[in-house]
Protein backbone atom coordinates (compact mmCIF):
# COMPACT_ATOMS: atom_id res chain seq x y z
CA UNK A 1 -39.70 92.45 -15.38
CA UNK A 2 -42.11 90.60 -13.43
CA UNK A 3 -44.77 90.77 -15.57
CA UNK A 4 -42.85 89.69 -18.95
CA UNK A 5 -43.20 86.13 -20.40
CA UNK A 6 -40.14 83.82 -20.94
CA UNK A 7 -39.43 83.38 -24.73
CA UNK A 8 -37.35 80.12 -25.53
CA UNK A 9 -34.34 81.45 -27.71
CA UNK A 10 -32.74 77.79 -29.25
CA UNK A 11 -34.67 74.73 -28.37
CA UNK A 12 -31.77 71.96 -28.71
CA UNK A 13 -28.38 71.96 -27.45
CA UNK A 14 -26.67 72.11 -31.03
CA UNK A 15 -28.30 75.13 -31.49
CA UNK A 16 -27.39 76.37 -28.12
CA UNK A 17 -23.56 75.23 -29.03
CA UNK A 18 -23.73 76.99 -32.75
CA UNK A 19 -24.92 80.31 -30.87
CA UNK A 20 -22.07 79.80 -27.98
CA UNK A 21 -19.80 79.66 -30.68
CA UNK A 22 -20.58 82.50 -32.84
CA UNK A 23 -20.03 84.54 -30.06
CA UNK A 24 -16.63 83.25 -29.15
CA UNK A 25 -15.83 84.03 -32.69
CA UNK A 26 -17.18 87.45 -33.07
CA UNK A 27 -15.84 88.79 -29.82
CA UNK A 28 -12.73 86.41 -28.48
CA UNK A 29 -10.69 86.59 -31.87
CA UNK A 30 -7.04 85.46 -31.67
CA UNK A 31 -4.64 88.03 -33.66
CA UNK A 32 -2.58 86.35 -35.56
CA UNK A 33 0.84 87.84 -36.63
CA UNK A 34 0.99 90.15 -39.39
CA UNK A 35 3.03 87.97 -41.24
CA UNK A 36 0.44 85.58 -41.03
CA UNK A 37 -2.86 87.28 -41.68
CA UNK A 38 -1.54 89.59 -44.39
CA UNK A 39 -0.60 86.68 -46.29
CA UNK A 40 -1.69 82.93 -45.84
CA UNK A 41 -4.98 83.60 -43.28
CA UNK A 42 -5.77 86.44 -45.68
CA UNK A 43 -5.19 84.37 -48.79
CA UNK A 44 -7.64 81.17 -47.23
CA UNK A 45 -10.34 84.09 -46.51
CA UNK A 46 -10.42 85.73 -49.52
CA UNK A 47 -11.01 82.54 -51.54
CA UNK A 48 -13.35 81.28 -49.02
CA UNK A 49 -15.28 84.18 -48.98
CA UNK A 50 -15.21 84.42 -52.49
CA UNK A 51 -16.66 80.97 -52.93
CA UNK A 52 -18.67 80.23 -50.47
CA UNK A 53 -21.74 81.12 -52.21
CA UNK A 54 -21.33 79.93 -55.32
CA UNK A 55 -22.92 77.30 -56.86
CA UNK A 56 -18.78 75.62 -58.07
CA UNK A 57 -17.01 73.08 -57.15
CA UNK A 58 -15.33 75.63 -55.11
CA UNK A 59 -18.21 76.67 -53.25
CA UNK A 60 -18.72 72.81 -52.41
CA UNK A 61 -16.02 72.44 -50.79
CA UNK A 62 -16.02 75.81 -48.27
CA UNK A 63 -19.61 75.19 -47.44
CA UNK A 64 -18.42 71.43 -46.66
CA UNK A 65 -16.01 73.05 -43.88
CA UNK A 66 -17.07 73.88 -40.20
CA UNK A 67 -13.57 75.88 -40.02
CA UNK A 68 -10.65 76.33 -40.19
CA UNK A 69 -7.63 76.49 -37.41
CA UNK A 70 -4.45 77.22 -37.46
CA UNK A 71 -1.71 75.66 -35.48
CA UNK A 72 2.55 76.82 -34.60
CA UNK A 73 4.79 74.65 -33.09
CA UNK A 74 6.30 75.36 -30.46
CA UNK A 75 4.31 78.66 -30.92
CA UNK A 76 2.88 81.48 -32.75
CA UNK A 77 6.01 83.95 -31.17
CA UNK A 78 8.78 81.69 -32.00
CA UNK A 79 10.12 82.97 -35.39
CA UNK A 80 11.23 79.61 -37.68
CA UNK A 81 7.94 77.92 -35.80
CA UNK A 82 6.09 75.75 -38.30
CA UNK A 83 2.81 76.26 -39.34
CA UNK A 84 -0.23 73.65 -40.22
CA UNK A 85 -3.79 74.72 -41.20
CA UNK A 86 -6.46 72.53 -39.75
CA UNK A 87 -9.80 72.21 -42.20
CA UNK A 88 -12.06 70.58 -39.76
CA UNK A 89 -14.88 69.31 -41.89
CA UNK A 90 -18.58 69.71 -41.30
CA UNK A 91 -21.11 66.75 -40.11
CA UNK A 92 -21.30 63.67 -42.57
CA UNK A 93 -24.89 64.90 -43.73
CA UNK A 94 -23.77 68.41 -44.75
CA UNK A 95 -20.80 67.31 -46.55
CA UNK A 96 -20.89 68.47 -50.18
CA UNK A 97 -17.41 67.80 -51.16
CA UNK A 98 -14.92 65.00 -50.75
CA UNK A 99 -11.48 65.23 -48.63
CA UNK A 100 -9.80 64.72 -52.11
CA UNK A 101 -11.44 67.61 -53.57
CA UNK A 102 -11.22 69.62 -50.41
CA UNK A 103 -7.21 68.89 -49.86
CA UNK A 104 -7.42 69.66 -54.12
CA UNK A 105 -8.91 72.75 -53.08
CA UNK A 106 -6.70 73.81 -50.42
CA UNK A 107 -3.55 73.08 -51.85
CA UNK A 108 -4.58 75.54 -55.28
CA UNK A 109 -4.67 77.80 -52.75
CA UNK A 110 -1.33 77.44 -51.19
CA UNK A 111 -0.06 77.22 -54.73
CA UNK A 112 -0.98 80.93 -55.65
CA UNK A 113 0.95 83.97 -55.84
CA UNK A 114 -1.84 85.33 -53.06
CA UNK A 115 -0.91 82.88 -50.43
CA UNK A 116 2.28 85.27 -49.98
CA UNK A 117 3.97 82.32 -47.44
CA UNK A 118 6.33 84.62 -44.68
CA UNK A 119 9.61 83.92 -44.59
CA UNK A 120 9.55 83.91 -40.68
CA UNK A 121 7.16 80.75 -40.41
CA UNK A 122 7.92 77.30 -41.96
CA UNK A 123 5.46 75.26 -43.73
CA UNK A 124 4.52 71.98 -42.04
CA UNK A 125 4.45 68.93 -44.15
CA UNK A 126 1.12 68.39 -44.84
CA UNK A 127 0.40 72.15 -45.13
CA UNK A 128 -3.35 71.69 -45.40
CA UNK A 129 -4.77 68.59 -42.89
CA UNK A 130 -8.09 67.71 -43.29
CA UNK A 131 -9.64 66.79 -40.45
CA UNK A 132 -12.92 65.63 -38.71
CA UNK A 133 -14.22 67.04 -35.52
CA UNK A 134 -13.58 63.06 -34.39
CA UNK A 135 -10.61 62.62 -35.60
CA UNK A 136 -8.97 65.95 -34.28
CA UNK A 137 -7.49 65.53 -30.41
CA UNK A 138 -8.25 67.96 -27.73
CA UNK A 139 -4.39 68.70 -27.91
CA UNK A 140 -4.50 69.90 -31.53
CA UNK A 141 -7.82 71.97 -30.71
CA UNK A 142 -7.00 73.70 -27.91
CA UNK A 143 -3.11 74.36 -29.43
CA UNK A 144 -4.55 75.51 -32.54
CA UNK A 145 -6.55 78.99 -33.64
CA UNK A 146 -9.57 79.53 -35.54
CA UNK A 147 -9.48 81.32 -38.64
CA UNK A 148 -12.35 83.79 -38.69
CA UNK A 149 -14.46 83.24 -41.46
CA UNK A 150 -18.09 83.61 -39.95
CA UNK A 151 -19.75 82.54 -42.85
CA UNK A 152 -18.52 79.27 -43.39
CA UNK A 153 -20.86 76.25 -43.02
CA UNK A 154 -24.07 78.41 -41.22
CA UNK A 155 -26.22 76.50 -39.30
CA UNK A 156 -29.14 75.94 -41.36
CA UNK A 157 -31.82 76.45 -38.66
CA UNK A 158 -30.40 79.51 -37.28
């Protein structure tokens, strides 16, 4: 070991961040109820996943997103608990879509026969909140669950 020669991995602290985080995401997933990810969570990934690539106003708008979270109140056990999805978008110079045609987006989704809502979870009024990593609190973060959906918004230098 003694003899081997130090190799800098990420050179800025972003980068450092984006890798920190893509670990939390691929090993410290939150399971969501069934209810839940057999229906709505499902529903957002399959269109996200669907579109991300493509070159649509769809795709726009997923690669505009850094993620998306999901919050209960009081909590993800309490049956009747109401549910909000957080889309917290990107930085201001990756943006490719609006917040009009993102909450557009969003709500298309919510209207299909997919999106499969569970009867034990109530809808929070605004379903979909768009959000940006300034304006969400610490609160709402820490309160709320990531949606996995690893390929949304990748870091372009990694």
């Amino acid at each position: 070991m003694a003899g081997m020669r130090r190799a800098v991995g990420f050179n800025s602290d972003e980068t450092r961040c984006t890798f920190a985080q893509t670990l939390e995401r691929r090993y410290g997933r939150f399971a969501f109820p069934d209810a839940l990810s057999d229906g709505p969570v499902m529903a957002i990934r399959n269109q996200s996943k669907d579109k991300h690539k493509k070159n649509s106003d769809s795709g726009r708008v997923y690669r505009s997103l850094r993620c998306i979270r999901v919050s209960a109140s009081p909590d993800f056990d309490t049956r009747g608990a109401e549910i909000q999805f957080l889309a917290v978008l990107d930085e201001e110079p990756r943006l490719e879509a609006t917040t009009a045609e993102i909450k557009k987006e969003l709500d298309s989704v919510a209207a299909s026969p997919k999106f499969n809502w569970p009867e034990e979870f109530e809808r929070a009024v605004p379903l979909f909140r768009v959000v940006t990593p300034d304006s969400i609190s610490a609160r709402e973060w820490f309160t709320s669950q990531q949606i996995d959906l690893d390929f949304l918004s990748p870091p372009k230098d990694l």
